[in-house]
Protein backbone atom coordinates (compact mmCIF):
# COMPACT_ATOMS: atom_id res chain seq x y z
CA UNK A 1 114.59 85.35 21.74
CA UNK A 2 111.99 87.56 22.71
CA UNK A 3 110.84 90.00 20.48
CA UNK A 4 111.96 93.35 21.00
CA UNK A 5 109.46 96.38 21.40
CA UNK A 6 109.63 99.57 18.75
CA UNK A 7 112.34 101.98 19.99
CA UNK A 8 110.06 105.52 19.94
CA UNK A 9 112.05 108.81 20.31
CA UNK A 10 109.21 111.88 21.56
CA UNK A 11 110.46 115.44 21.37
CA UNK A 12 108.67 118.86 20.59
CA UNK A 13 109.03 122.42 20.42
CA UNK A 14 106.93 123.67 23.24
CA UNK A 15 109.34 122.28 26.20
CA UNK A 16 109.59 119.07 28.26
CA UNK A 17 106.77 120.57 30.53
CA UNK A 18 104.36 120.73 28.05
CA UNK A 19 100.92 119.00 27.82
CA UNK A 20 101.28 117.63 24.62
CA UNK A 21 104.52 115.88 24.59
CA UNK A 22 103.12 114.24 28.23
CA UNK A 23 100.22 113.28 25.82
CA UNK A 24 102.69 112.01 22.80
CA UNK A 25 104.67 110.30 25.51
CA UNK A 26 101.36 108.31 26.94
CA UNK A 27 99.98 107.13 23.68
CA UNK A 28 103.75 105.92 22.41
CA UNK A 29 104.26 103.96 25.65
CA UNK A 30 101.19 101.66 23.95
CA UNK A 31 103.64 101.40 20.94
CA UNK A 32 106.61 100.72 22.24
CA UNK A 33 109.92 101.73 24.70
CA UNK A 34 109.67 105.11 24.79
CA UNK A 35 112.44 107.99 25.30
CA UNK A 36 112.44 111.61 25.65
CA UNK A 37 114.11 113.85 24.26
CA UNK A 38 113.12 117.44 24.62
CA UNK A 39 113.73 121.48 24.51
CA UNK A 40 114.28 122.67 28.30
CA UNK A 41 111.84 125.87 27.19
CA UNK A 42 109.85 126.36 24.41
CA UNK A 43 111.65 126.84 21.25
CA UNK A 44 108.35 127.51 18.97
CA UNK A 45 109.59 129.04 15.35
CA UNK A 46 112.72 127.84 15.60
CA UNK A 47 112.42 125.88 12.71
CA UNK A 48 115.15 123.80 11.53
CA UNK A 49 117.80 125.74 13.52
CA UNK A 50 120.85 124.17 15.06
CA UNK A 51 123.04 125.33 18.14
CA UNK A 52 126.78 126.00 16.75
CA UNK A 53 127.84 128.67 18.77
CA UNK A 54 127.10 127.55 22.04
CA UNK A 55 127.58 124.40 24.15
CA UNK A 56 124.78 122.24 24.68
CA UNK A 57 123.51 120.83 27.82
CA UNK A 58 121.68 118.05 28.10
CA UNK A 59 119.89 116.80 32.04
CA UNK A 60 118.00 113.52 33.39
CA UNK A 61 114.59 114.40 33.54
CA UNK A 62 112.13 112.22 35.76
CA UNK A 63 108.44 113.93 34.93
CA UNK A 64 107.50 111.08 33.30
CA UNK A 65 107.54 108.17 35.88
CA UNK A 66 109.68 104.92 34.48
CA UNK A 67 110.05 106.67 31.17
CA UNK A 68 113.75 107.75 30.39
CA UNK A 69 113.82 111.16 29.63
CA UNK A 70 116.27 114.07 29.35
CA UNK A 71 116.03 117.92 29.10
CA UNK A 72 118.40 119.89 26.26
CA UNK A 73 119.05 123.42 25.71
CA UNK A 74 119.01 123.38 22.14
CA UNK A 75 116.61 123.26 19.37
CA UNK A 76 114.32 120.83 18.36
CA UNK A 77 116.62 119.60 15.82
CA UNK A 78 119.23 119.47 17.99
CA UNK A 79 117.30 117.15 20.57
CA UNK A 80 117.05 114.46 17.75
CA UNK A 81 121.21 114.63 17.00
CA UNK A 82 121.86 114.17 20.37
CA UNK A 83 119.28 111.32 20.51
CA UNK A 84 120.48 109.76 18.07
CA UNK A 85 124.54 110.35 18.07
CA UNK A 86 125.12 110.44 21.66
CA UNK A 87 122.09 108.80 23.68
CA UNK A 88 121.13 106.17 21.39
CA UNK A 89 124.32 105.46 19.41
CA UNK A 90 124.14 102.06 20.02
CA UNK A 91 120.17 101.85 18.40
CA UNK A 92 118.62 103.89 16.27
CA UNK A 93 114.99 104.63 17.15
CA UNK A 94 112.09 103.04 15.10
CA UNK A 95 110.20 106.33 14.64
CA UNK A 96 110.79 109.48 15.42
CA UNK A 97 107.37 111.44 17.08
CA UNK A 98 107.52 115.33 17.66
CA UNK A 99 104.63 117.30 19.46
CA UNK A 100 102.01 117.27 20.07
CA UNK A 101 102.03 120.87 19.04
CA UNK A 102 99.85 123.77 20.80
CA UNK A 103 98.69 125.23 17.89
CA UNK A 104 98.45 124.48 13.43
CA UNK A 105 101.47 123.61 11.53
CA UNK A 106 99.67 123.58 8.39
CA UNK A 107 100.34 125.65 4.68
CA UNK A 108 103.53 127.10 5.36
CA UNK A 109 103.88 126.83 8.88
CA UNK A 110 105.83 123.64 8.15
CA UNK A 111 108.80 125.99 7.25
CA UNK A 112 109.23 127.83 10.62
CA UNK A 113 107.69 124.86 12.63
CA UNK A 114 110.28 123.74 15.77
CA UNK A 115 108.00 120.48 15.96
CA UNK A 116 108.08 119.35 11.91
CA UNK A 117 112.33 120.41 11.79
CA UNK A 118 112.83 117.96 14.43
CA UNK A 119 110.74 114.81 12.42
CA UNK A 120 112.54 116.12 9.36
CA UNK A 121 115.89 115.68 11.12
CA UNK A 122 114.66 112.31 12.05
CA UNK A 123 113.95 112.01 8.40
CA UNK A 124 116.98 113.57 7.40
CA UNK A 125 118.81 109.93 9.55
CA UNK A 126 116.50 107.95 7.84
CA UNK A 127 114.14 107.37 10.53
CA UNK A 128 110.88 107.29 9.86
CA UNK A 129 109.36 110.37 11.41
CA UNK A 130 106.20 112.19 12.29
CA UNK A 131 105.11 115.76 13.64
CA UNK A 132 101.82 116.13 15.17
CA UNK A 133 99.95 119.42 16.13
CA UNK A 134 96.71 120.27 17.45
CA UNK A 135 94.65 123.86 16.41
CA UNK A 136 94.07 124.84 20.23
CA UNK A 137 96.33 127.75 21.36
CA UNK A 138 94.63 127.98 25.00
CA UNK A 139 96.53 127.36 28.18
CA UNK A 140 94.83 123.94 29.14
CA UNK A 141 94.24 122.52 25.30
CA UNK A 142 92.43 119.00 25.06
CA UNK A 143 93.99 116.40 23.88
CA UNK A 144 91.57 113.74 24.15
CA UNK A 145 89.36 113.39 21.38
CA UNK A 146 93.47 112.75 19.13
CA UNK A 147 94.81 110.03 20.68
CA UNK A 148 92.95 106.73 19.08
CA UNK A 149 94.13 109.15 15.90
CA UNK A 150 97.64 109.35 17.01
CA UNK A 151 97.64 105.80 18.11
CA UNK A 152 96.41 104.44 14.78
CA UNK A 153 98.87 106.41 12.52
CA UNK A 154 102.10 105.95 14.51
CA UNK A 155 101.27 102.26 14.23
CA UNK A 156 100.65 102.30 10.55
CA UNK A 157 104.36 103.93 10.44
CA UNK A 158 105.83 101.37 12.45
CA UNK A 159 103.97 98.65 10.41
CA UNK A 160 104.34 99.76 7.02
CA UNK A 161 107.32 102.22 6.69
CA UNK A 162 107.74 105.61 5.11
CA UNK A 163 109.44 106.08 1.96
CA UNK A 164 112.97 107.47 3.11
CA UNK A 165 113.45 111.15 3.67
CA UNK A 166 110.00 111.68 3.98
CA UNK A 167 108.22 112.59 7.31
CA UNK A 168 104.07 112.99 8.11
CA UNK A 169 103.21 116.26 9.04
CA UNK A 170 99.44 115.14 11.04
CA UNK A 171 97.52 118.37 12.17
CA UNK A 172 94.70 118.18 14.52
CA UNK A 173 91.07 120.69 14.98
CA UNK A 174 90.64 121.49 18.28
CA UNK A 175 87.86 119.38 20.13
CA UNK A 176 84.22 120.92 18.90
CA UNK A 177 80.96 119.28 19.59
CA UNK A 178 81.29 117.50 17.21
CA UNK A 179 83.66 114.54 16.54
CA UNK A 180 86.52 114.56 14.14
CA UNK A 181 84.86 113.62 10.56
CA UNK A 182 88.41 110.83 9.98
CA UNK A 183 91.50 111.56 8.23
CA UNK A 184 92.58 113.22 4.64
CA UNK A 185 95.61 112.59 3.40
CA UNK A 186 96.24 115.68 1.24
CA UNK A 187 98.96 118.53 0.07
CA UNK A 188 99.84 121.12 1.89
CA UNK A 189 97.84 124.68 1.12
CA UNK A 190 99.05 127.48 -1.03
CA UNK A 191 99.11 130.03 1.88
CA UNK A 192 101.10 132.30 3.62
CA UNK A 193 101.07 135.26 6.14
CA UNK A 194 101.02 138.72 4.69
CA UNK A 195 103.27 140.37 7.23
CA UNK A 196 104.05 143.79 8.66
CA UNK A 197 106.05 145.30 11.56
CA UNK A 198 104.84 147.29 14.60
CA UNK A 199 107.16 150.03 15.42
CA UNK A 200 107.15 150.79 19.09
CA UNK A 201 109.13 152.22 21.64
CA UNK A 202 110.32 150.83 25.42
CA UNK A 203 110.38 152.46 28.95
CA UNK A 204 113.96 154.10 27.77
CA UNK A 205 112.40 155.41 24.24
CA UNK A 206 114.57 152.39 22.66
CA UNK A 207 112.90 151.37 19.27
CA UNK A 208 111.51 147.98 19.29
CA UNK A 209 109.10 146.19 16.16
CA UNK A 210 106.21 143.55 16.75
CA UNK A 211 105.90 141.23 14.35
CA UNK A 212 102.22 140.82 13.37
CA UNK A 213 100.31 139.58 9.89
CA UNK A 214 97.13 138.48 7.89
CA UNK A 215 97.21 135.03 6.94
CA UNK A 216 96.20 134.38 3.41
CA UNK A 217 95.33 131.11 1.99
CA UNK A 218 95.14 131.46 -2.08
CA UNK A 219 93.56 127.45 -1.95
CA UNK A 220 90.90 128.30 -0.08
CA UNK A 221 88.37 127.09 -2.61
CA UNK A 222 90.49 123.60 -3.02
CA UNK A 223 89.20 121.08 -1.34
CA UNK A 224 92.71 118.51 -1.56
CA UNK A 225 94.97 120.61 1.05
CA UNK A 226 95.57 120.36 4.66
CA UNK A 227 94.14 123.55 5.60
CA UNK A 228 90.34 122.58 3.93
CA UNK A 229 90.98 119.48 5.63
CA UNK A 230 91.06 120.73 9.63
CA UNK A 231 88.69 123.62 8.83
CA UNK A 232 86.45 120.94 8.09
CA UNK A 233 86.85 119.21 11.20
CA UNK A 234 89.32 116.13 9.31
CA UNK A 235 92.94 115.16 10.55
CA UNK A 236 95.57 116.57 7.51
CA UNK A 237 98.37 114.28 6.87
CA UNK A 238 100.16 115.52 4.75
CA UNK A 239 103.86 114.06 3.43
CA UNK A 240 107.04 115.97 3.77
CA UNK A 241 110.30 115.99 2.85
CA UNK A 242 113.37 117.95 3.00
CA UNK A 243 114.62 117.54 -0.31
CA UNK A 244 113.60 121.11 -1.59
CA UNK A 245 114.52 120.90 -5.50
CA UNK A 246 111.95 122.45 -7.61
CA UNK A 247 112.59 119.61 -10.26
CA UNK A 248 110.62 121.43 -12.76
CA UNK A 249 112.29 124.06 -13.18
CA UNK A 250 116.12 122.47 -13.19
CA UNK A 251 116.25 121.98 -17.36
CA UNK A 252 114.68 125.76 -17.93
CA UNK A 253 117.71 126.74 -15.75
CA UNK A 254 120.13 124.77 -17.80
CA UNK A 255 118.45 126.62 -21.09
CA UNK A 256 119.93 129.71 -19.96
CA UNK A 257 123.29 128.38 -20.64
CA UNK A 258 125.19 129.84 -17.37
């Protein structure tokens, strides 16, 4: 019997259309059969939301030549249930790759990411799972100087495993003049965005607010997180995983004696 190529689900958060799921898509179809699975707009912040309250709807799409693809209206999480309850109930995928994101999902972006909810639902299955993001926000980001990196670590996955539950959360710097110094493996940074709320008003003098903020990283003088790691021109990979129990803290609860 002949041996029977890797089974690769790609999704994302930025749309079907986008660049770097067409780049995710290219370097996979090295790896294995590839399907797609993907947002029909882009569904950036979404995080791990899931569509309850409306139907979903889910088209053939043919932008990428021989590969089978499809188009959903839901989140990012809810392209990976569909992939994996409806379209590929028959075989579950190998690994699970979401992005290639326009823009970090380091420190706590992971939490509101669209691209790491969708490898933690993979995760979630039991399917190994990775989200991968690049630090370029403009219109025509390059992609080139990631994909021998996002080769080599989606075929360390599919070779070795991850430990169940657990999905890589790989973050790109944009391409300098310089190339990319290799990979960290390291924890994800003590940061967060210190936010506040524009007030404004519309054409009709309706009340409106714009979300804006300062982001704050209280590691910045540790060198062992993802965010040292891509300011210093190094791919983060940093584990996840969705179990969120803060173990250490579970027998000073049961001192209280509730």
């Amino acid at each position: 019997m002949a041996h029977q190529k890797p089974l690769i689900l790609v999704t994302n958060d930025d749309g079907i259309t986008a660049h770097g799921i067409r780049t995710l898509v290219e370097v996979m179809q090295e790896l294995g059969t590839v399907i797609v699975v993907a947002p029909n707009s882009p569904q950036s912040g979404m995080g791990h939301a899931i569509t309850i309250a409306n139907p979903l709807r889910l088209y053939p799409a043919d932008i990428f030549g021989e590969v089978i693809a499809y188009e959903c209206s839901g989140t990012p999480a809810d392209c990976v249930k569909l992939a994996k309850h409806h379209i590929l109930k028959d075989r579950s995928p190998d690994l699970v790759v979401s992005g290639i994101n326009h823009g970090y999902n380091t420190s706590i972006s992971v939490l509101y990411s669209g691209t790491m909810s969708a490898a933690i639902e993979a995760a979630i299955e039991g399917i190994p799972a990775i989200g991968f993001s690049l630090g370029d926000f403009s219109r025509q980001p390059d992609f080139s100087h990631v994909r021998e990196h996002v080769f080599n670590i989606a075929q360390n996955v599919l070779q070795n495993g991850l430990t169940k539950g657990v999905a890589l959360n790989v973050n790109f710097p944009a391409r300098g003049p310089e190339p990319l110094r290799g990979v960290r493996v390291c924890r994800q940074a003590n940061a967060k965005w210190e936010e506040s709320f524009h007030e404004r008003r519309d054409p009709h003098g309706r009340r409106y607010f714009w979300l804006d903020g300062e982001f704050v990283n209280y590691d910045a003088h540790a060198e062992d997180t993802d965010e040292y790691a891509v300011a210093n021109n190094y791919v983060s990979v940093v584990p996840c995983q969705y179990d969120l129990t803060a173990y250490s803290t579970v027998e000073q609860i049961q001192q209280w004696g509730l």
